[in-house]
Every structure is written in C-alpha cells, then in structure tokens.
C-alpha atoms as a PDB file:
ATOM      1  CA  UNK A   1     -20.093  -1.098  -5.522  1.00  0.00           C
ATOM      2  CA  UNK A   2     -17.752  -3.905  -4.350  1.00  0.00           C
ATOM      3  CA  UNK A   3     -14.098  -2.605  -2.960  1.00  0.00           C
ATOM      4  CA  UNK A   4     -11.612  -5.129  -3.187  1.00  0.00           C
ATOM      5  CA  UNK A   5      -7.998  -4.899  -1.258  1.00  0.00           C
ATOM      6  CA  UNK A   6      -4.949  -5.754  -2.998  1.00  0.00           C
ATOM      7  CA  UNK A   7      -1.789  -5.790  -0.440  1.00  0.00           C
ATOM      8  CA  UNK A   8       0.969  -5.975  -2.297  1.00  0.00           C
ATOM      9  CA  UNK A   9       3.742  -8.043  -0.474  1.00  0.00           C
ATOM     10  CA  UNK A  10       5.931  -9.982  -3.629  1.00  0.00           C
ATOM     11  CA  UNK A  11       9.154  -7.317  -2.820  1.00  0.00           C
ATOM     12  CA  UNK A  12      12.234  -8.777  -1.415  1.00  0.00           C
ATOM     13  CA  UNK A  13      13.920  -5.188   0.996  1.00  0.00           C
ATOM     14  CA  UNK A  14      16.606  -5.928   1.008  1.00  0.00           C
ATOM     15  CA  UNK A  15      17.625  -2.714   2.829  1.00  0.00           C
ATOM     16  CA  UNK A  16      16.194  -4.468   5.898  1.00  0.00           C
ATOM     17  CA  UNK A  17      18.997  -6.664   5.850  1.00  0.00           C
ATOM     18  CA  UNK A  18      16.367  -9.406   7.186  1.00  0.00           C
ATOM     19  CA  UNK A  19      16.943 -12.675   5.804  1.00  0.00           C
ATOM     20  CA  UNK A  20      13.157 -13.317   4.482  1.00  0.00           C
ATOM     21  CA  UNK A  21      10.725 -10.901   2.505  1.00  0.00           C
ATOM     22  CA  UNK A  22      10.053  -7.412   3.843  1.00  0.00           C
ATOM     23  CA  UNK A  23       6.176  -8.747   3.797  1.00  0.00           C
ATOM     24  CA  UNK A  24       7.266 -11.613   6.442  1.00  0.00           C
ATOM     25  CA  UNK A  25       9.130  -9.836   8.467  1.00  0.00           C
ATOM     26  CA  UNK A  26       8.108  -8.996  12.202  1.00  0.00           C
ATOM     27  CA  UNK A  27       6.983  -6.153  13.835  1.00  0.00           C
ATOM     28  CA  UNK A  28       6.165  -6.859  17.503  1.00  0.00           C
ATOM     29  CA  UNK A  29       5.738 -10.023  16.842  1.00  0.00           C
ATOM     30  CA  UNK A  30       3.354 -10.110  13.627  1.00  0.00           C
ATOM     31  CA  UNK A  31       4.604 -10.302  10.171  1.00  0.00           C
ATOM     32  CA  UNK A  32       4.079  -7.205   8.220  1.00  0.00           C
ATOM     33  CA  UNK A  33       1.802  -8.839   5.583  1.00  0.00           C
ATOM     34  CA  UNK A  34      -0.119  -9.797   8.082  1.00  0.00           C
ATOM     35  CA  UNK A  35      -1.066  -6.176  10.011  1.00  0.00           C
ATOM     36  CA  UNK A  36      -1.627  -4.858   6.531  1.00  0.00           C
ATOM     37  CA  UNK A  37      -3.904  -7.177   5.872  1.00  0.00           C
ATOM     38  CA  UNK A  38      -6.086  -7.018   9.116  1.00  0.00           C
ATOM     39  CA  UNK A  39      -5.810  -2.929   8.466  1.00  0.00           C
ATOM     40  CA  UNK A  40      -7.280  -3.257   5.266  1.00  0.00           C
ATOM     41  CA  UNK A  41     -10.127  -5.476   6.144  1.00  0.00           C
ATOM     42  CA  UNK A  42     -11.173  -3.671   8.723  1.00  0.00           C
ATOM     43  CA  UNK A  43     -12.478  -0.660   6.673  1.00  0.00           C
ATOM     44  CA  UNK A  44     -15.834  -1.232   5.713  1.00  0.00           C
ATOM     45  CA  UNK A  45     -15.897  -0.325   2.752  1.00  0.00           C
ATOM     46  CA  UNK A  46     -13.590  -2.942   1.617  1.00  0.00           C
ATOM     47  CA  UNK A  47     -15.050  -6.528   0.973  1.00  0.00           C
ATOM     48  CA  UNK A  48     -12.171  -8.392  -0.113  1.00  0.00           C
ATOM     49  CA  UNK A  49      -8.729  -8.498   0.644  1.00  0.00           C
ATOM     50  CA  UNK A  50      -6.024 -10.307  -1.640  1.00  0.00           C
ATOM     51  CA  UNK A  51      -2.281 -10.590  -0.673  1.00  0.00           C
ATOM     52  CA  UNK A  52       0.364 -10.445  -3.638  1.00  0.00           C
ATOM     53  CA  UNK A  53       3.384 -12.236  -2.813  1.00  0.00           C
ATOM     54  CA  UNK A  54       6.543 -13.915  -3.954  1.00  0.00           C
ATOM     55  CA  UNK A  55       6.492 -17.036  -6.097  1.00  0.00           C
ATOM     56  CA  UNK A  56       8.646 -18.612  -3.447  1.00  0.00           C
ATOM     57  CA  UNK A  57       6.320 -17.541  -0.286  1.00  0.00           C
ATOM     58  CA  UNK A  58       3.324 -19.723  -0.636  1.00  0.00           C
ATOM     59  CA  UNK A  59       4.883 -21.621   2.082  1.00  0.00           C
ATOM     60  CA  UNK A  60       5.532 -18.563   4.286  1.00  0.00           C
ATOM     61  CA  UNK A  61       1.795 -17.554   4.114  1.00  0.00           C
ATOM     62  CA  UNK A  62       0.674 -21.254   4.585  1.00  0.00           C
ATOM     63  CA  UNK A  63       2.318 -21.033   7.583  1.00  0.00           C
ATOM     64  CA  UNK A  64       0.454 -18.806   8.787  1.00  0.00           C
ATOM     65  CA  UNK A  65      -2.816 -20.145   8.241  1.00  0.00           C
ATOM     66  CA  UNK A  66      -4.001 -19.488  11.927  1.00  0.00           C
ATOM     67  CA  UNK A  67      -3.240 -15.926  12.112  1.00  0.00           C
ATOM     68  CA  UNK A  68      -4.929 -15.201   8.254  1.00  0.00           C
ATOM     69  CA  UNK A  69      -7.954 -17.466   9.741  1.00  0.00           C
ATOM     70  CA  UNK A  70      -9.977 -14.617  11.014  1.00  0.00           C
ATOM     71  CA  UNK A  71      -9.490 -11.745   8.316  1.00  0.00           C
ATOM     72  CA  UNK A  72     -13.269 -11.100   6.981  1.00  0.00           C
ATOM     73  CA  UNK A  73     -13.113 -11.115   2.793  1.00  0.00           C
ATOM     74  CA  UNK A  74      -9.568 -13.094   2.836  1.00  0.00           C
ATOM     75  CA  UNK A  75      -8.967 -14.289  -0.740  1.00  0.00           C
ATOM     76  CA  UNK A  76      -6.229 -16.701  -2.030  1.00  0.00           C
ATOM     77  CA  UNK A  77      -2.721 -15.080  -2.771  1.00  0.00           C
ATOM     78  CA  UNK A  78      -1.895 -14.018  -6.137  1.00  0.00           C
ATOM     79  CA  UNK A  79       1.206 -14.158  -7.174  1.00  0.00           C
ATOM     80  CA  UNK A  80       3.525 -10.905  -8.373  1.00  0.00           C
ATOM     81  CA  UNK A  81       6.175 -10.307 -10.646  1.00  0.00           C
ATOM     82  CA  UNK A  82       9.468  -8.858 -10.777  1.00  0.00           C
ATOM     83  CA  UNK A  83       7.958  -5.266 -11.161  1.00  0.00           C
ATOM     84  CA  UNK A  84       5.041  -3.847  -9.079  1.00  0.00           C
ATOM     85  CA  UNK A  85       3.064  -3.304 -12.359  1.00  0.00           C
ATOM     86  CA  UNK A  86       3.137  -6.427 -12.772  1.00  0.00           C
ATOM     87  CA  UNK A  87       1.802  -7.745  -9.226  1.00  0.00           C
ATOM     88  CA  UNK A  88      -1.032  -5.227  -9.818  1.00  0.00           C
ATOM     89  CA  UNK A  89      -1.882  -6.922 -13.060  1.00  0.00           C
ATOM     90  CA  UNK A  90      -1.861 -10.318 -11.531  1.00  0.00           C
ATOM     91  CA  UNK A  91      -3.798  -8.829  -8.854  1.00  0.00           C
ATOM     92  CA  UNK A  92      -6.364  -7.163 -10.758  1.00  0.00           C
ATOM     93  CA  UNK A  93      -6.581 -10.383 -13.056  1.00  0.00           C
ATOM     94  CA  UNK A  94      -7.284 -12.988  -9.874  1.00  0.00           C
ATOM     95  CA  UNK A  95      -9.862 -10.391  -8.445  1.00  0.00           C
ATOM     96  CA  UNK A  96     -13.731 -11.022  -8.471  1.00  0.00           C
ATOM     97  CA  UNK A  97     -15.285 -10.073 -11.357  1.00  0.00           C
ATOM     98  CA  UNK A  98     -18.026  -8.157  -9.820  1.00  0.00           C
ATOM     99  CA  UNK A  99     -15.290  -5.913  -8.045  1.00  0.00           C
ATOM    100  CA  UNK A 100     -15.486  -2.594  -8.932  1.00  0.00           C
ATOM    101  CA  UNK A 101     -13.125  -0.649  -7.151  1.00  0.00           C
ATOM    102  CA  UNK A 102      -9.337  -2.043  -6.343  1.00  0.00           C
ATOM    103  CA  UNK A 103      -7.336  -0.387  -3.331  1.00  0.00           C
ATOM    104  CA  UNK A 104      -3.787  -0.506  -3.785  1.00  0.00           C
ATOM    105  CA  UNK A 105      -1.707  -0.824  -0.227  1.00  0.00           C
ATOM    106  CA  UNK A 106       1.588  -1.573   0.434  1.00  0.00           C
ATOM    107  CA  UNK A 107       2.525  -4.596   3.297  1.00  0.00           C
ATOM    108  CA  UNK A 108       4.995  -2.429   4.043  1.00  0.00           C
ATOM    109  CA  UNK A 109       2.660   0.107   5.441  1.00  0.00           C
ATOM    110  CA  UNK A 110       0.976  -1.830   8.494  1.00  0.00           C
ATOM    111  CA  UNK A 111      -0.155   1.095  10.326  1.00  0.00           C
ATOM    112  CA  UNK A 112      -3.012   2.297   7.715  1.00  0.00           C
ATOM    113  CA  UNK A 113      -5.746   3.564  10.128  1.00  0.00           C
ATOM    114  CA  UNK A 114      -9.243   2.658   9.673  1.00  0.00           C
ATOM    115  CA  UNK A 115     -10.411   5.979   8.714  1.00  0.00           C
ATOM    116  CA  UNK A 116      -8.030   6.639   6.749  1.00  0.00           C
ATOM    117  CA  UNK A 117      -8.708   4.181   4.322  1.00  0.00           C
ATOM    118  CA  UNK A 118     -12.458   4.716   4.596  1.00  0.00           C
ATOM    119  CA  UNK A 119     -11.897   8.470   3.570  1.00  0.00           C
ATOM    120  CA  UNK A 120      -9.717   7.540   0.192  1.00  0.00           C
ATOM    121  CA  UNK A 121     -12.052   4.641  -0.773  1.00  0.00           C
ATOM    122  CA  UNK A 122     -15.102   7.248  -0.157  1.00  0.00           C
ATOM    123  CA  UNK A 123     -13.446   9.939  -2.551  1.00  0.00           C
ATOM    124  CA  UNK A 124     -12.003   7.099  -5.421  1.00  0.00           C
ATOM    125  CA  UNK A 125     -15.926   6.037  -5.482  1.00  0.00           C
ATOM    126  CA  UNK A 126     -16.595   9.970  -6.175  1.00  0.00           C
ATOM    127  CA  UNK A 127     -13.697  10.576  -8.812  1.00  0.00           C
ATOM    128  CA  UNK A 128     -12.708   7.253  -9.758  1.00  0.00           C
ATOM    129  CA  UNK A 129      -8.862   7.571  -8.474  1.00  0.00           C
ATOM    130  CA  UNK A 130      -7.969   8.793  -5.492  1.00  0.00           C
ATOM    131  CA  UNK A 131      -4.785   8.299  -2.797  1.00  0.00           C
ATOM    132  CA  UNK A 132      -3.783   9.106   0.817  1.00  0.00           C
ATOM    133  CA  UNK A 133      -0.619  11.917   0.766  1.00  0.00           C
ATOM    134  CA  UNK A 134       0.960  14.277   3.318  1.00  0.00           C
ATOM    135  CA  UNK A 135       2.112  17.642   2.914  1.00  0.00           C
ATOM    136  CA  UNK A 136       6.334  17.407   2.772  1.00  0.00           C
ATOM    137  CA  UNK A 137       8.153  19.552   5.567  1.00  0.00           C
ATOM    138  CA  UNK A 138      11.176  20.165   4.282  1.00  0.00           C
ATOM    139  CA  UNK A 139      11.765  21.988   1.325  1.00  0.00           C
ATOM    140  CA  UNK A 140      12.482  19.983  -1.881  1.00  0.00           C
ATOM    141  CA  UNK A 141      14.689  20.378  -4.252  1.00  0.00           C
ATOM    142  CA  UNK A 142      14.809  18.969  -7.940  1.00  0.00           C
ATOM    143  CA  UNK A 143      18.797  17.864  -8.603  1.00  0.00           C
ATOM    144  CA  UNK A 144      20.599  16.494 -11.530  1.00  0.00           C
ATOM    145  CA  UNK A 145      23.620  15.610 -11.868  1.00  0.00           C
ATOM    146  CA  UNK A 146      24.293  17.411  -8.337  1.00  0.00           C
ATOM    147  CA  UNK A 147      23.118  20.846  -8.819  1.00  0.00           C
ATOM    148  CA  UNK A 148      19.654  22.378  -8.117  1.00  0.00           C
ATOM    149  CA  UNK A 149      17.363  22.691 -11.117  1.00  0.00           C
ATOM    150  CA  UNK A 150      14.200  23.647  -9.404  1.00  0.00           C
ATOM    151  CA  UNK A 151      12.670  24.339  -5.858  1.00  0.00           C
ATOM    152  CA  UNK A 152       9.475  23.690  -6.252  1.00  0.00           C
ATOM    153  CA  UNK A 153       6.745  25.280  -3.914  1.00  0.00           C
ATOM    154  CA  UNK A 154       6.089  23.275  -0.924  1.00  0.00           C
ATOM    155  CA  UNK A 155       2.911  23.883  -0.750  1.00  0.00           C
ATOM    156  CA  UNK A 156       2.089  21.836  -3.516  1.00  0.00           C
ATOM    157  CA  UNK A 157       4.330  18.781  -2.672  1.00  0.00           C
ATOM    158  CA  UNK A 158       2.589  16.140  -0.656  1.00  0.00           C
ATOM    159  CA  UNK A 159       4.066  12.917   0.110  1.00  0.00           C
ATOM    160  CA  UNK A 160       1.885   9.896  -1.430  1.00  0.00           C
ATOM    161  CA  UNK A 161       1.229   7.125   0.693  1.00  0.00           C
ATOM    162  CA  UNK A 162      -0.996   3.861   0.368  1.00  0.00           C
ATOM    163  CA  UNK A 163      -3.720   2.956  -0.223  1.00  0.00           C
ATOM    164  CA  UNK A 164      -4.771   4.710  -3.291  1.00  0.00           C
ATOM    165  CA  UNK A 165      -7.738   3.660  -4.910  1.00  0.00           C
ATOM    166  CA  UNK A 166      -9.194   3.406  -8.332  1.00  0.00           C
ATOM    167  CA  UNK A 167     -11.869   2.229 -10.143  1.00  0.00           C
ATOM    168  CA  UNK A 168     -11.167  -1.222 -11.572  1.00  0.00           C
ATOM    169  CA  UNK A 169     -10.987  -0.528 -15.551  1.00  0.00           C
ATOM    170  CA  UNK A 170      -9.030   2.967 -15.528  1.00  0.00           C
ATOM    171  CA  UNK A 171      -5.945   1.246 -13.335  1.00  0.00           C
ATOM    172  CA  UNK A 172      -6.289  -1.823 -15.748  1.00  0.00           C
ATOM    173  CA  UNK A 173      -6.348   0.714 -18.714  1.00  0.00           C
ATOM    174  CA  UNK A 174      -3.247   2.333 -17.099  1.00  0.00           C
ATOM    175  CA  UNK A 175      -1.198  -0.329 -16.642  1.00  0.00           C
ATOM    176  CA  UNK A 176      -2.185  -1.777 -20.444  1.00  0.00           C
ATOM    177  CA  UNK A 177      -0.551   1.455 -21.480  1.00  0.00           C
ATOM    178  CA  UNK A 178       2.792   1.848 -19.393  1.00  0.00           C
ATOM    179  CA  UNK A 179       3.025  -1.882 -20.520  1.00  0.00           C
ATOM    180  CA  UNK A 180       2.573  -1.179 -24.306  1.00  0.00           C
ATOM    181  CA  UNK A 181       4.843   1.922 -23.414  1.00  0.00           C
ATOM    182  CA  UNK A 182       7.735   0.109 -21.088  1.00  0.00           C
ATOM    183  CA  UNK A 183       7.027   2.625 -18.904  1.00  0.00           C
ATOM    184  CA  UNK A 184       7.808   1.828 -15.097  1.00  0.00           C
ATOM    185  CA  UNK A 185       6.063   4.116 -12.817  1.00  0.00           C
ATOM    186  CA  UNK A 186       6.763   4.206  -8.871  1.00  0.00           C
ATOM    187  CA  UNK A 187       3.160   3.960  -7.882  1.00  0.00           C
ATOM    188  CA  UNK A 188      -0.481   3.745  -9.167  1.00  0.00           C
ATOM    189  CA  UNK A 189      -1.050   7.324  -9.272  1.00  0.00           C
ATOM    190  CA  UNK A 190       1.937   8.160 -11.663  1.00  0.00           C
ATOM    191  CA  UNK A 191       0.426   5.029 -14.374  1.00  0.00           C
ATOM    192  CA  UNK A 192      -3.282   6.758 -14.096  1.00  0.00           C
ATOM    193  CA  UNK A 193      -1.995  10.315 -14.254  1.00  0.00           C
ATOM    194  CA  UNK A 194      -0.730   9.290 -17.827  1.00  0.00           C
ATOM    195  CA  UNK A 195      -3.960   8.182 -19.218  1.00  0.00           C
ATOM    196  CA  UNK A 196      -5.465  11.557 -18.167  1.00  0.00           C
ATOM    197  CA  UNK A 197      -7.279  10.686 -15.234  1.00  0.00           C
ATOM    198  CA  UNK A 198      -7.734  13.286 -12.169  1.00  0.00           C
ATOM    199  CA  UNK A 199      -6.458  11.622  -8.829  1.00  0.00           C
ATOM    200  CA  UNK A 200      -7.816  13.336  -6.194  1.00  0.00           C
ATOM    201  CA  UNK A 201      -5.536  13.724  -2.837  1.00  0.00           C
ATOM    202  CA  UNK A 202      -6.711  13.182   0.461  1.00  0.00           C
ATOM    203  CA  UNK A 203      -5.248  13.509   3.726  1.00  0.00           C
ATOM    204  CA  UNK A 204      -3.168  10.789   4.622  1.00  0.00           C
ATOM    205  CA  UNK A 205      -1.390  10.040   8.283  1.00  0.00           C
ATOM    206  CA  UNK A 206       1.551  10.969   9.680  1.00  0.00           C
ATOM    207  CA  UNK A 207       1.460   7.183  11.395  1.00  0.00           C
ATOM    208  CA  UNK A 208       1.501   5.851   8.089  1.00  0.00           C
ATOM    209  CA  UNK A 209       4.989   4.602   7.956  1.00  0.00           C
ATOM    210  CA  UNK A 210       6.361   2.858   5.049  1.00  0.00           C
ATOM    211  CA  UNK A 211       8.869  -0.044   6.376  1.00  0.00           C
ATOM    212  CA  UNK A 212      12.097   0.635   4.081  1.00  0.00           C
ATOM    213  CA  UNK A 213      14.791   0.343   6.256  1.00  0.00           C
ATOM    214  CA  UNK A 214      15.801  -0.621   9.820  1.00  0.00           C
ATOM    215  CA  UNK A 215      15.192   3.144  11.240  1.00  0.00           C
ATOM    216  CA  UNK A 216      11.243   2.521  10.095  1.00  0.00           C
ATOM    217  CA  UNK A 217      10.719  -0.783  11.833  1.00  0.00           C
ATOM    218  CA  UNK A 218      12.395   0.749  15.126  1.00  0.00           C
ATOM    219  CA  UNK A 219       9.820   3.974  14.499  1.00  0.00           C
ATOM    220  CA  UNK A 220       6.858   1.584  13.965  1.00  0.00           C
ATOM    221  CA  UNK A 221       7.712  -0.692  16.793  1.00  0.00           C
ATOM    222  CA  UNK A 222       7.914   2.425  19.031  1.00  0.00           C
ATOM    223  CA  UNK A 223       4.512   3.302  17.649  1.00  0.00           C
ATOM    224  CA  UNK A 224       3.053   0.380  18.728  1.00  0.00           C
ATOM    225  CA  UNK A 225       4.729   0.298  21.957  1.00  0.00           C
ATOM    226  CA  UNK A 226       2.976   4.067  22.421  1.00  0.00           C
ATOM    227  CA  UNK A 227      -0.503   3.091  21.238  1.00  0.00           C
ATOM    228  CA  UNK A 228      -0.659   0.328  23.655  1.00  0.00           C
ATOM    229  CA  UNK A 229       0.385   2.280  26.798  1.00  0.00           C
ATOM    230  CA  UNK A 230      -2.434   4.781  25.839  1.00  0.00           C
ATOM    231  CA  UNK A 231      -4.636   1.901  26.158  1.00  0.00           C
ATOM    232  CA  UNK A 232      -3.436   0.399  29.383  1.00  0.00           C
ATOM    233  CA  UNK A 233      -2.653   3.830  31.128  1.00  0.00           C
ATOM    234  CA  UNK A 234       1.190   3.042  30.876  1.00  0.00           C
ATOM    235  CA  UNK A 235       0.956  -1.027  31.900  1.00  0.00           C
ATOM    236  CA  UNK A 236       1.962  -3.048  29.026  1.00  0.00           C
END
C-alpha cells in the first residue's frame, strides 16, 4: 500500500512575529518546511512527500530548489486554502491516485523522528486512522466563561501531535462531511472522529515540538544544538 506525505505549510504565524510564513522560516539555518519535509521522507514507509503552501510562496519554495533537490518521493506543491481543511482537500486531490494512505504533518513540527512516524503509519495501515499523542502533565481543566466546568482525568488526556495518518477515502469522506456541515475542526482526528471512525493513539515524542511562537523556535534550536554535541562529543 502506497503512503503518501502531505506537509502542510500554507499558514501565515503570525505569533512568530517573522516577516515571511512560519513554513519559511529558519531554524539553524534551514527553513522549517524544509526539515519537515526531509523528516517525512525519511520514514520508509512513506513514498511520497507533497508540501502545501501559500498561493503567494511558489517563489519561496523555488528558491529553494537546491536544498528540495535530494528529498526521495518529492512531489510538486499543492496549494492550500484559507482553512487547513481546505489544504488537506487540495492535498488529497493533487495526490497519486494509487496512494492509499495520506500522512498528515505539520511544517511546523520539524523534529518528527524517524520512528516515530514509522510506528503511526504501521498502526493507520492496521486501523485505518491513527496519530502520534503524549500524555498531558498538568492537570486540565475545562473553563467557560472563566469558571471550571470539568477536570477531566488526566489519564485519559494525551496531547495530539503530527503526523496522523489515515487511509485515503475515510479522511476524504471526513472532510466531505465537515464541509457539507461548516464544521471547522482543529486537526484530522477531530473531522474522522465525526464520521465514526476509531483513531487509534500511539506514542508520540516529547521532541516533537510544534513551532507556535518564539519560546518554541528557541526550544527547538536548543534541541538541535544538543543533538549535535551528542554526536561530536561536545565539538560543534
């Protein structure tokens, strides 16, 4: 069964404060698309990888032809809409049609590990849906309109990350229906929960980051900066 990558990258974060798309900007020196990209495709389970970007950013990815060069299954961008949903659906439309499994991953998570993908993609090809997730530490607390309306147990709350992974006709049947619906959810999981599809959960990693603000680019540059004196015994 063929696994295709879809990195979505067409969000502007702003929180960043940066003045070009989160997907474009730099961390250590590489633009975020672009780790998230190599991440992906180097699970092999995945055989294509497709960025989702801006309409205003083909010229940012052309111009960086020579870093993209060497990414194995490297497809031409499609192009997303104002709303995730609807970069998924462009996605999903400009994918092969002999792909049968879609992985859903954020360019703002550039620090997917290897094995970590392989383990979701593994368990969507058992279940049909599956995603990465971390148990929460703190205790959480349901609010409106400033008071507590629930503490749910925190042993069933797990932070979802990316990618999560679904067979290719039950995330297009789920985002048919949140269309039909004008229902926005806040990731792939929540759309194929309300078709009545299982998503199983499998561990995800702490090292995971998403890039939101300027605090997660300093964490995920310090990550890197950690990761490579553990491979040069403290010489950079």
């Amino acid at each position: 069964m063929r696994v295709a990558a879809l990195v979505l990258g067409a969000g502007r974060g702003e929180r960043l404060g940066e003045p070009v798309p989160k997907a474009f900007v730099l961390l250590c020196g590489k633009p975020l698309l672009v780790r998230a990209l190599v991440a992906m495709a180097a699970a092999p389970e995945i055989g294509v990888v497709m960025p989702v970007i801006g309409p205003s950013d083909l010229s940012r990815l052309k111009a960086l032809e020579s870093e993209l060069a060497s990414i194995p299954g490297l497809h031409p961008p499609a192009i997303g809409g104002a709303e995730r949903q609807d970069s998924m659906t462009a996605g999903l439309t400009a994918l092969p049609p002999d792909v049968s499994f879609v992985a859903v991953h954020d360019a703002a998570r550039p620090l997917v590990a290897t094995e970590a993908i392989s383990r979701v993609v593994v368990a969507a090809c058992h279940s049909g849906a599956a995603i990465l997730a971390i148990p929460v530490r703190d205790t959480i607390k349901r609010v409106r309109e400033g008071l507590i309306v629930e503490t749910p147990s925190r042993s069933e709350c797990y932070a979802a990350q990316t990618p999560q992974v679904f067979r290719v006709e039950v995330l297009r049947e789920a985002l048919e229906k949140a269309a039909a619906e004008g229902f926005i959810g806040t990731d792939e999981a929540e759309i194929v929960e309300r078709i009545g599809v299982p998503v199983t959960v499998v561990p995800g990693d702490p090292s995971n980051i998403k890039i939101t603000d300027r605090a997660d680019l300093i964490a995920a540059e310090r990550w890197l900066r950690d990761q490579r004196e553990g491979e040069t015994g403290g010489a950079i």
